[in-house]
C-alpha atoms as a PDB file:
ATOM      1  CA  UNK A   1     -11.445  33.478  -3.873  1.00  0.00           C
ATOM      2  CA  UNK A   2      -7.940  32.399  -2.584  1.00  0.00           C
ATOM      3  CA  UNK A   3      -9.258  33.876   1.051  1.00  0.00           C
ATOM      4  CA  UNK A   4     -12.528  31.818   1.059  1.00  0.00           C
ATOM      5  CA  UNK A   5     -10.415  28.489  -0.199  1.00  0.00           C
ATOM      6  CA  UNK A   6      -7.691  29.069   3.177  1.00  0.00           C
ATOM      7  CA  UNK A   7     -10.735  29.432   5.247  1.00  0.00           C
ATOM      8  CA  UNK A   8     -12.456  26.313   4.332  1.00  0.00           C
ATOM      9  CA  UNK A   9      -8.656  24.893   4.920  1.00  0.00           C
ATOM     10  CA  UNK A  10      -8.128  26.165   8.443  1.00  0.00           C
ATOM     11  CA  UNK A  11     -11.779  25.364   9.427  1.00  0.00           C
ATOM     12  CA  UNK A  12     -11.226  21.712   7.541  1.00  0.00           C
ATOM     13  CA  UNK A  13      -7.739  21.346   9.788  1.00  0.00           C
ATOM     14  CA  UNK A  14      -9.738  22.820  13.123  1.00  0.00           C
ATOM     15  CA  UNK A  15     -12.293  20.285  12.899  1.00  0.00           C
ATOM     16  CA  UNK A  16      -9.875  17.561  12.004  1.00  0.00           C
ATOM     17  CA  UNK A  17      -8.126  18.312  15.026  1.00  0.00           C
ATOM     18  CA  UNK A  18     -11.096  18.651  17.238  1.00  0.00           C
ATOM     19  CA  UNK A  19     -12.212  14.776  16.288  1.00  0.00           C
ATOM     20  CA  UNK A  20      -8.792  13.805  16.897  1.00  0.00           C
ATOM     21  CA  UNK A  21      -8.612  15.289  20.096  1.00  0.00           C
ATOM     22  CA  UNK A  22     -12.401  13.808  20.865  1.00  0.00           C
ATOM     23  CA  UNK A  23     -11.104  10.238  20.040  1.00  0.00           C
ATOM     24  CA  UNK A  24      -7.547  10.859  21.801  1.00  0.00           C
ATOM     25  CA  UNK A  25      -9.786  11.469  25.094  1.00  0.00           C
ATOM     26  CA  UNK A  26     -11.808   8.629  24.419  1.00  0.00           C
ATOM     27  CA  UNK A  27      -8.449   6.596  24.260  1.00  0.00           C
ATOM     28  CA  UNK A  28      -7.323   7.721  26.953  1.00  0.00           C
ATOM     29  CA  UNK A  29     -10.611   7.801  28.837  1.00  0.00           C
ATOM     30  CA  UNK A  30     -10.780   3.940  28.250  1.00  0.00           C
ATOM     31  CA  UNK A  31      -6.997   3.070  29.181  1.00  0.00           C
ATOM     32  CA  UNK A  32      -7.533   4.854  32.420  1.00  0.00           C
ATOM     33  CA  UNK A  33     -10.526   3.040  33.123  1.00  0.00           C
ATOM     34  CA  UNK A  34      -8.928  -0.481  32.571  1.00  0.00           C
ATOM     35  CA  UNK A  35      -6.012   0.459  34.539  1.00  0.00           C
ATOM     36  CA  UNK A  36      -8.344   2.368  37.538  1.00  0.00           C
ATOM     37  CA  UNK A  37     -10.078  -1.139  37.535  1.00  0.00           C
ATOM     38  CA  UNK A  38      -7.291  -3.420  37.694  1.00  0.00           C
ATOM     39  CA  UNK A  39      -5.604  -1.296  40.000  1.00  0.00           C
ATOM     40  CA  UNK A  40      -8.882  -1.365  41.997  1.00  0.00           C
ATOM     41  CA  UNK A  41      -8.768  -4.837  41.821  1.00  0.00           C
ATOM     42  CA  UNK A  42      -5.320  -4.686  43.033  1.00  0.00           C
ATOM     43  CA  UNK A  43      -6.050  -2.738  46.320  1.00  0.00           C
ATOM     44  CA  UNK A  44      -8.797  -5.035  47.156  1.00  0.00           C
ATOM     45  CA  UNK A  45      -6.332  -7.796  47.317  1.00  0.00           C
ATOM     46  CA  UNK A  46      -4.336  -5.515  49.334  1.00  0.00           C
ATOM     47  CA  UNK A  47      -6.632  -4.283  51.568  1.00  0.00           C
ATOM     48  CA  UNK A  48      -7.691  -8.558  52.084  1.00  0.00           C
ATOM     49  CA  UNK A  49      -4.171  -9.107  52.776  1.00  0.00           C
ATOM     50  CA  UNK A  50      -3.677  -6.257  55.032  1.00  0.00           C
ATOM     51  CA  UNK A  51      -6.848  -7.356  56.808  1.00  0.00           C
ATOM     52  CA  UNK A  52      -5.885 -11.222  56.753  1.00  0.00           C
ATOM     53  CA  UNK A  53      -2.794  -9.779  58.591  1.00  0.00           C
ATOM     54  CA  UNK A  54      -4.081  -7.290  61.032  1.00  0.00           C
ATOM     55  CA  UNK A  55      -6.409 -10.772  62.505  1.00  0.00           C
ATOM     56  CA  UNK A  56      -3.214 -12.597  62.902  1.00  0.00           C
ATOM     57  CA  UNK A  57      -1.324 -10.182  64.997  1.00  0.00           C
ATOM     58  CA  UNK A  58      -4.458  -9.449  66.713  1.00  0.00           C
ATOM     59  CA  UNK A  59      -4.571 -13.416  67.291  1.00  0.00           C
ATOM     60  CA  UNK A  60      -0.874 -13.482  68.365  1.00  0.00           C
ATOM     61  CA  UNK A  61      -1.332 -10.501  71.250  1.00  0.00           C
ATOM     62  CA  UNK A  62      -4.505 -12.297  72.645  1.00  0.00           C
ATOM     63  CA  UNK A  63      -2.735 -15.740  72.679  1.00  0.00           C
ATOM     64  CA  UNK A  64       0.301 -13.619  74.459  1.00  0.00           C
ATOM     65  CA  UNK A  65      -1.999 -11.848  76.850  1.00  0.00           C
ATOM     66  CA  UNK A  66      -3.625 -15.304  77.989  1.00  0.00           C
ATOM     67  CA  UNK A  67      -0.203 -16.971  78.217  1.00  0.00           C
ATOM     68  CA  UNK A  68       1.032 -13.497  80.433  1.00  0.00           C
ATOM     69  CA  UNK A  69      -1.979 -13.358  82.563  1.00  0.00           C
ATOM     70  CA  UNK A  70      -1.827 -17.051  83.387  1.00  0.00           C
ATOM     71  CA  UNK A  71       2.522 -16.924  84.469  1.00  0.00           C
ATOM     72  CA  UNK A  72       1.346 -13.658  86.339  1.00  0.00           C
ATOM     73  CA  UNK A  73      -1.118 -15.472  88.469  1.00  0.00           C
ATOM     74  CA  UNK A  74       1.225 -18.277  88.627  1.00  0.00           C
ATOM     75  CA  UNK A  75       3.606 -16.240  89.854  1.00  0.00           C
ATOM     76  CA  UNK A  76       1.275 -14.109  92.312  1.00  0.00           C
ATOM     77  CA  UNK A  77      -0.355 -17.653  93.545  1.00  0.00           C
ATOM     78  CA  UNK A  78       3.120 -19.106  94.253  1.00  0.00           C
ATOM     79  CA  UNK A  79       4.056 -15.437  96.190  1.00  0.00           C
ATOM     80  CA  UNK A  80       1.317 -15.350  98.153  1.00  0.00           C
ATOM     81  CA  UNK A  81       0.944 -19.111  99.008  1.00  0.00           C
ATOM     82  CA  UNK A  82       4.179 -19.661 101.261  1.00  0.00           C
ATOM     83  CA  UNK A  83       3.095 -23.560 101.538  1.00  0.00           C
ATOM     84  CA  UNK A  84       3.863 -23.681  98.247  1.00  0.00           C
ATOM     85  CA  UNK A  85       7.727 -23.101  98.752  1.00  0.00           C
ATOM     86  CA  UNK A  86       9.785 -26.870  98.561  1.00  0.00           C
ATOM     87  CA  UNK A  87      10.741 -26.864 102.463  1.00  0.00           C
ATOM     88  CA  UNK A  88       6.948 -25.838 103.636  1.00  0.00           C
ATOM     89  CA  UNK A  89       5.760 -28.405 101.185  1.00  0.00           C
ATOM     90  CA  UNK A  90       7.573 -31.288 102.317  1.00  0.00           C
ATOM     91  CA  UNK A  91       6.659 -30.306 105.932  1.00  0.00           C
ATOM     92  CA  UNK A  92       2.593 -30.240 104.789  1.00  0.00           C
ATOM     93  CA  UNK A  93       3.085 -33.508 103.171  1.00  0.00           C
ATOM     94  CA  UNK A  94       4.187 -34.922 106.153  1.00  0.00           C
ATOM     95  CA  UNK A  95       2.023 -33.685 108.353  1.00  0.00           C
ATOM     96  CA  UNK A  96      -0.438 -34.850 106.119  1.00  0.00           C
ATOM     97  CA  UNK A  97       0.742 -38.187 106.201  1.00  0.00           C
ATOM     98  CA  UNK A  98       0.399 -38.133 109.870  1.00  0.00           C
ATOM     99  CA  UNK A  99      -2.172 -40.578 111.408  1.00  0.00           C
ATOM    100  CA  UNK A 100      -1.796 -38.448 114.718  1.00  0.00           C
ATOM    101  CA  UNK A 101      -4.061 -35.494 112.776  1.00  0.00           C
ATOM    102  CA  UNK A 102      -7.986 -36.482 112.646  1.00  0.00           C
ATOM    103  CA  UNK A 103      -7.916 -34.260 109.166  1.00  0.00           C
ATOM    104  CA  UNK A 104      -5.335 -34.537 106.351  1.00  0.00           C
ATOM    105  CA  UNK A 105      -4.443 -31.180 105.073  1.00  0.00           C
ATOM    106  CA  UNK A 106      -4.997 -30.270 101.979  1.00  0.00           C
ATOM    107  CA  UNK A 107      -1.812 -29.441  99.784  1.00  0.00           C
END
């Protein structure tokens, strides 16, 4: 009789900690979710700011490329145009100015 009565005991205590351990996953289960959501909530604000970031740099290195190509072909222009040097241009000018020429050249 004793042996029957521990039985029941130990099978009462195993199934006792069974539901416990069913409603400690659930617990658990749940907390994780809430946190996995807010933290998925947090890494779409990331991944917006990260984005919101990458289109300003990638506004920033067009604007510089413009600006760059533009001084380069200032530059190259002003290299390969030798009339555009301060001595040659005063000289066109004048000879521009010239009512002996039929034409006025263009500066």
């Amino acid at each position: 009789m004793a042996s029957i009565v521990i039985v029941v005991v130990v099978v009462a205590v195993v199934v006792v900690v069974a539901v416990l351990a069913v409603v400690v996953n659930v617990i658990v289960l749940v907390l994780c979710s809430a946190l996995f959501m807010r933290s998925e909530v947090d890494l779409l604000l990331i991944r917006q700011h990260l984005i919101d970031s990458q289109v300003w740099f990638q506004n920033r290195r067009t604007k510089w490329r413009k600006r760059h190509a533009a001084e380069i072909a200032t530059t190259k222009r002003h290299s390969d145009n030798p009339s555009m040097d301060s001595q040659s241009f005063e000289g066109s000018r004048e000879s521009a100015c010239d009512p002996s020429t039929s034409f006025p050249t263009m500066v």
